[in-house]
Structures are given as C-alpha cells and as structure tokens.
Protein backbone atom coordinates (compact mmCIF):
# COMPACT_ATOMS: atom_id res chain seq x y z
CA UNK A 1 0.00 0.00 0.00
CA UNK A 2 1.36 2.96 -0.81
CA UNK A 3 1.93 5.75 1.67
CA UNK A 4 0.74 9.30 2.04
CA UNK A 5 3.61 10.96 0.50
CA UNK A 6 3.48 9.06 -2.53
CA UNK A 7 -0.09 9.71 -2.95
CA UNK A 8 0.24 13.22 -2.68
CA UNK A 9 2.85 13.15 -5.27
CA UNK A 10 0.77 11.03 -7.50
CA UNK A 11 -3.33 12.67 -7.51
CA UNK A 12 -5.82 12.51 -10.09
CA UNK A 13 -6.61 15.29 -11.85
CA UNK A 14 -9.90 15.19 -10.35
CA UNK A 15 -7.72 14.90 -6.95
CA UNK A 16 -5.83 18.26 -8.12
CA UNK A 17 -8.85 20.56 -9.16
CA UNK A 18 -10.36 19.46 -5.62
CA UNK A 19 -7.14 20.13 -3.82
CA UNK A 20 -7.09 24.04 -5.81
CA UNK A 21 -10.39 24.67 -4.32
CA UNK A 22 -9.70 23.41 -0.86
CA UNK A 23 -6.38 24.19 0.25
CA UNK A 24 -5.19 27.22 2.14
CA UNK A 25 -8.24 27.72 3.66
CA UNK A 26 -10.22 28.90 1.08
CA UNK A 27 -13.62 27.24 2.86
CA UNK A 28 -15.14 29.09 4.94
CA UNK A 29 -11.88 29.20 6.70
CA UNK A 30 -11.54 25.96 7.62
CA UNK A 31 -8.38 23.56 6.99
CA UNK A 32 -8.13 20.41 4.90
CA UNK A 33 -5.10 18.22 4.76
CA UNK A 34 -4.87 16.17 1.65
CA UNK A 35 -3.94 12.50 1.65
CA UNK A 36 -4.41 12.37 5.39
CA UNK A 37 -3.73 8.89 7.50
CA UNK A 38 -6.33 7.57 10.04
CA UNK A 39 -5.74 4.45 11.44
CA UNK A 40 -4.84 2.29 8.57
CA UNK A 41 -6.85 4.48 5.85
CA UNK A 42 -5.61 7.17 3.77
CA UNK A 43 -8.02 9.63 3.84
CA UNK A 44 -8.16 12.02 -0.24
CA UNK A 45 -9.18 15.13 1.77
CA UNK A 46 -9.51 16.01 5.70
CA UNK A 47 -10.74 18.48 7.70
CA UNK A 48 -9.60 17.94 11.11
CA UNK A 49 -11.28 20.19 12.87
CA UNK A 50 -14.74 18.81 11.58
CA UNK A 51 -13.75 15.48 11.26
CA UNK A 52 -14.76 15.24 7.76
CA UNK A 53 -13.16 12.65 5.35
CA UNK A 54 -13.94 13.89 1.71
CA UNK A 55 -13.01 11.20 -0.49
CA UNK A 56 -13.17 11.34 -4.51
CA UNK A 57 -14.02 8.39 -6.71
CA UNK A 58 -12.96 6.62 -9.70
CA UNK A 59 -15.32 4.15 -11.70
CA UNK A 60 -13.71 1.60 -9.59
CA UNK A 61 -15.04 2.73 -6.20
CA UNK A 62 -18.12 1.67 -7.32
CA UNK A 63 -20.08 0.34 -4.62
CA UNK A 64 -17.49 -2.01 -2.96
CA UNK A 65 -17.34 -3.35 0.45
CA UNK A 66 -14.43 -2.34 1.19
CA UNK A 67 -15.14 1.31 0.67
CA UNK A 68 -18.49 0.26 2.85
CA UNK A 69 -16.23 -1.36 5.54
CA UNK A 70 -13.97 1.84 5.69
CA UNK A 71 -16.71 4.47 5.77
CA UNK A 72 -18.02 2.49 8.56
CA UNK A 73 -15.13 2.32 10.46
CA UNK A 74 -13.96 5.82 10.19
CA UNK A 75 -17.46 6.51 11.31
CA UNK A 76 -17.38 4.67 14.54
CA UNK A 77 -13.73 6.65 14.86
CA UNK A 78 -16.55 10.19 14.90
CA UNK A 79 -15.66 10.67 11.28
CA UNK A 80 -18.40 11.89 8.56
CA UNK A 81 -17.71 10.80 5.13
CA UNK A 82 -18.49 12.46 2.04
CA UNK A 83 -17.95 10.60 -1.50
CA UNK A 84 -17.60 12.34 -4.93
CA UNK A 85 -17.32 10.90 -8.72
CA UNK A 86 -14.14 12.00 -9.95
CA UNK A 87 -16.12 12.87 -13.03
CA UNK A 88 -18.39 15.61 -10.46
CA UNK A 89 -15.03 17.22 -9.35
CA UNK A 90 -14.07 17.94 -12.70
CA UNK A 91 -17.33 18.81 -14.33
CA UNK A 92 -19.51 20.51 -11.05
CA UNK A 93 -16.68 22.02 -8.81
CA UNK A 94 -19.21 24.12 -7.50
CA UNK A 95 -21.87 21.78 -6.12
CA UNK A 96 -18.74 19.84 -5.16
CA UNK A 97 -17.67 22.11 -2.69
CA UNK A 98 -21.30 23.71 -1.94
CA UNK A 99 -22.18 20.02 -0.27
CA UNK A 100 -18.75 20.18 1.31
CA UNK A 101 -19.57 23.66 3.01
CA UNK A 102 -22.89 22.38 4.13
CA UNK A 103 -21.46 19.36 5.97
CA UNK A 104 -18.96 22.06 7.95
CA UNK A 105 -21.99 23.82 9.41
C-alpha cells in the first residue's frame, strides 16, 4: 500500500482541481489536509477540525465493500464521510464544494 507521500505526489486530476479549491483555507476558513492517514486508511481530503473525510471516486469505487467497511469504520472513529465521482469534481466544482460547506456547518 502505498503511503501518504506518494499519494500526494501522484493525484488525479480530479484529486488536483479538488485540492485548488480546498487548500489554504479557502472554505469558509476551515483547513483540509490532503492525503491524510487515520488508522490504517488514507483519507483524499480532511478536515480535522470537523472530522470530515472527503473522499473522490474513480469508476472503480463503485459500490465495494471495502469502501463500505472503511466508511463504517472511520465513522465509529466520529468521522463523517463524504464521497464524490471523480467525473463531479471535474465537471460541477461548485456543487462539489457547496455540499462540502454544508457538511462544515
């Protein structure tokens, strides 16, 4: 598995135009840390403070267990989890990070 750095180093485009609209702040203020470990999961986005996981999909994602196992595990942890389709990112950044300001509140 790889680890966080190497991720980082390595993001989908979708990944990247997320990461644009997220980092420093930008918000509402609030923080996100991108490729973020929690327990044995690499989280895509984080905020910290909120304990939000935002996570962004390829056609692979779809529907598996394991992404079902690891949602509800980082939930029990007092983590929300919010899933996009890579394809959203890149074609609705908007609505993308309008749902993503309404789970901060």
């Amino acid at each position: 598995m790889p680890d966080a750095r190497a991720l980082r180093r390595t993001m989908t485009d979708a990944e990247r135009r997320l990461w644009s609209l997220l980092r420093g702040r930008q918000l509402n203020g609030f923080k996100f840390r991108r490729q973020h470990p929690v327990g044995r999961y690499i989280l895509d986005f984080a905020c910290i403070e909120r304990r939000l996981a935002v996570e962004v999909d390829g056609g692979q994602h779809a529907d598996t267990n394991s992404d079902r196992q690891r949602t509800a595990w980082l939930e029990a942890q007092g983590w929300q989890v919010i899933r996009f389709w890579n394809s959203d990112v890149l074609s609705n950044p908007e609505e993308v990070t309008a749902r993503i300001a309404e789970m901060l509140r």
